[in-house]
C-alpha atoms as a PDB file:
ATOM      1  CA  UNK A   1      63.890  96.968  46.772  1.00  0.00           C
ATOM      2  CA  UNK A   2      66.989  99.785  47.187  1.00  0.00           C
ATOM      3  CA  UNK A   3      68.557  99.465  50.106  1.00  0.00           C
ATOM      4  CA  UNK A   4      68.568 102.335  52.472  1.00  0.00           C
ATOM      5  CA  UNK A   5      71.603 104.238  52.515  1.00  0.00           C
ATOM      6  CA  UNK A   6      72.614 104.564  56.401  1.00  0.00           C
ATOM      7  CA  UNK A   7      74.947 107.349  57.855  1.00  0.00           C
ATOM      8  CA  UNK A   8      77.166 106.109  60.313  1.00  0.00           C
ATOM      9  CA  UNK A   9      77.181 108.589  63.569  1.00  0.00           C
ATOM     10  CA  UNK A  10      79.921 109.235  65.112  1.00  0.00           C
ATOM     11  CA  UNK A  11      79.627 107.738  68.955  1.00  0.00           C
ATOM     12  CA  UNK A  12      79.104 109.602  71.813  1.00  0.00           C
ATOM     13  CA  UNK A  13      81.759 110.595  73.554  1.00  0.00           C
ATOM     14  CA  UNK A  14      81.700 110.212  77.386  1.00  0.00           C
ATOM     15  CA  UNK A  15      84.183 111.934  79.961  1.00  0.00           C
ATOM     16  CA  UNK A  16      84.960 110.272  82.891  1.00  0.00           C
ATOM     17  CA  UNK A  17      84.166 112.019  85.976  1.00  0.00           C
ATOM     18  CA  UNK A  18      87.063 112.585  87.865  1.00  0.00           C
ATOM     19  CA  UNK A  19      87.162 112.236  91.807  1.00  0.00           C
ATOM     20  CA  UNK A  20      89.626 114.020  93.766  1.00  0.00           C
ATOM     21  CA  UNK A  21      91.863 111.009  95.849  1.00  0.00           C
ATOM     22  CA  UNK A  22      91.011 110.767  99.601  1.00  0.00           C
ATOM     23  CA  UNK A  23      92.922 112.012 102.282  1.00  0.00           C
ATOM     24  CA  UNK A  24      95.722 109.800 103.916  1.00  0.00           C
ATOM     25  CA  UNK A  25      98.846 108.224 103.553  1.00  0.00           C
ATOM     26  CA  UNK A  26      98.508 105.800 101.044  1.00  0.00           C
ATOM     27  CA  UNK A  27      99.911 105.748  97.976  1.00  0.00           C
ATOM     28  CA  UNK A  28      97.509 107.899  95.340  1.00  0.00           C
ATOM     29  CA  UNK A  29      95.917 109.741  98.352  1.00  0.00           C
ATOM     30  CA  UNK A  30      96.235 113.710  99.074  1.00  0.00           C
ATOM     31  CA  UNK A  31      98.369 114.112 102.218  1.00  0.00           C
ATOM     32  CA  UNK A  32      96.280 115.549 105.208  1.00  0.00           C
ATOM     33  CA  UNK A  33      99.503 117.779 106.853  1.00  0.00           C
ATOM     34  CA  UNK A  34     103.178 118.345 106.019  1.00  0.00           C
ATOM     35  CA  UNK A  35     105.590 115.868 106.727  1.00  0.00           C
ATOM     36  CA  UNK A  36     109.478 116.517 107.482  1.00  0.00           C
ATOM     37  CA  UNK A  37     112.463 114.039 108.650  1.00  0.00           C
ATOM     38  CA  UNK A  38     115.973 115.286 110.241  1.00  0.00           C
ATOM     39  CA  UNK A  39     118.618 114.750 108.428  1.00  0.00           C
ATOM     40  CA  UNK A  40     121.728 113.414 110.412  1.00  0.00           C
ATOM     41  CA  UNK A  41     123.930 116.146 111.338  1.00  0.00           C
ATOM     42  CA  UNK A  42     127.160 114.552 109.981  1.00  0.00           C
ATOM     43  CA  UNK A  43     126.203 114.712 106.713  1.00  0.00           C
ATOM     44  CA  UNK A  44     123.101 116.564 106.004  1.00  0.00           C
ATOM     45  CA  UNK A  45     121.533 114.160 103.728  1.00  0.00           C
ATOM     46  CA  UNK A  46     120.918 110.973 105.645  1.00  0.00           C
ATOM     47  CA  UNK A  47     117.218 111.241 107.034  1.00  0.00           C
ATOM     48  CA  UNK A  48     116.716 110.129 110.784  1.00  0.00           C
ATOM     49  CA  UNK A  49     114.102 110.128 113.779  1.00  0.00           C
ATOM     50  CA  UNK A  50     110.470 109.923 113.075  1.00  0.00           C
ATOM     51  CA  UNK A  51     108.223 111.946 110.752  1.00  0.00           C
ATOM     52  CA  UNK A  52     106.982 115.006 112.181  1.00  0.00           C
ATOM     53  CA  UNK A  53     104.298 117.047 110.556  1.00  0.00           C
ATOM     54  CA  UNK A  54     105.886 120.924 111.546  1.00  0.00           C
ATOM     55  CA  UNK A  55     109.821 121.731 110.821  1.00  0.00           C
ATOM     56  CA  UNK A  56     112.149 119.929 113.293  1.00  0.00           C
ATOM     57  CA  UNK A  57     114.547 123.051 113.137  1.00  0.00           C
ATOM     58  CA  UNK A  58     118.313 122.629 111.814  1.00  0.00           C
ATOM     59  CA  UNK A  59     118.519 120.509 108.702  1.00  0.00           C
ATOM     60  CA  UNK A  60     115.399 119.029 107.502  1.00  0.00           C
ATOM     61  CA  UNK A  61     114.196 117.035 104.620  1.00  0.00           C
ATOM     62  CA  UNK A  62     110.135 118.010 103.678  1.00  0.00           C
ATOM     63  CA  UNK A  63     108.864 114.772 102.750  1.00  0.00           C
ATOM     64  CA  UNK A  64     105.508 115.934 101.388  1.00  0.00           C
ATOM     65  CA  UNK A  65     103.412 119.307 101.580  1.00  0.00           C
ATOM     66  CA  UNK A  66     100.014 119.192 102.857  1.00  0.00           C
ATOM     67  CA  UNK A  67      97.501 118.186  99.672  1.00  0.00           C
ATOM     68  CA  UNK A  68     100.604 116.699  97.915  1.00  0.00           C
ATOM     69  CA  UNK A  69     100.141 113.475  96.019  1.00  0.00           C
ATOM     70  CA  UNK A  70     101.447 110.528  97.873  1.00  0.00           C
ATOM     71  CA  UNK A  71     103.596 108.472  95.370  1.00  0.00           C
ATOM     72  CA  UNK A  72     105.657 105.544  96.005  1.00  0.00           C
ATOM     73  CA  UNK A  73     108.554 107.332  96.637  1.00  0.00           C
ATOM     74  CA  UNK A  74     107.129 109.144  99.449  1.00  0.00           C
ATOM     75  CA  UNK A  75     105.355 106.084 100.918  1.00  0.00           C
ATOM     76  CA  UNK A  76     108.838 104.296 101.191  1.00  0.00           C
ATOM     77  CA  UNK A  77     110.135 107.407 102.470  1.00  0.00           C
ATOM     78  CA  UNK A  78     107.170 107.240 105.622  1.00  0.00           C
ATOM     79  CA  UNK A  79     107.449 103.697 105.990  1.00  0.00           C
ATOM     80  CA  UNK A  80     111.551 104.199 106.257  1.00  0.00           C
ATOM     81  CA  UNK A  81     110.347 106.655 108.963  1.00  0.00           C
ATOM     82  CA  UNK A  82     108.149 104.295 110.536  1.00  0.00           C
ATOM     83  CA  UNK A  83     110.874 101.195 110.439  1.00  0.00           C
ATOM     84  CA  UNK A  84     113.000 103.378 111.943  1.00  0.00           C
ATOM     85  CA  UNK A  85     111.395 104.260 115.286  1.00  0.00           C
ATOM     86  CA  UNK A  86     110.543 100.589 115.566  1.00  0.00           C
ATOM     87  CA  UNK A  87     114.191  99.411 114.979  1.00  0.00           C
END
């Protein structure tokens, strides 16, 4: 008996189907509105007050823009907001 020669086939190739993230404020997630912090008048560069979602006027930091990716960087930076008006 000859055995039967067999051509090897390349496998299929499947793509992942990609979702877009969902809308919030946790970390992988598409912001839902723009979010800006004060920056302390003294110096210009230390963020104060509470996150606001339109420019505060004067010196501002933009924390994220509306459909931005929020990474950890910007979490810490809202959660730094949030400690804050607690505090």
């Amino acid at each position: 008996m000859t055995a039967r020669k067999t051509e090897e086939q390349p496998q299929a190739a499947v793509r992942t189907q990609e979702y877009a993230a969902g809308t919030g404020w946790d970390v992988g997630q598409t912001a839902p509105e723009d979010a800006f912090r004060a920056l302390d008048t003294a110096d210009f560069a230390t963020p104060t007050g509470p996150v606001v979602h339109e420019h505060p006027g004067g010196h501002a930091r933009q924390v994220v823009i509306k459909g931005g990716l929020i990474t950890e960087g910007v979490k810490r930076e809202l959660d730094a907001a949030e400690q804050s008006e607690q505090g």
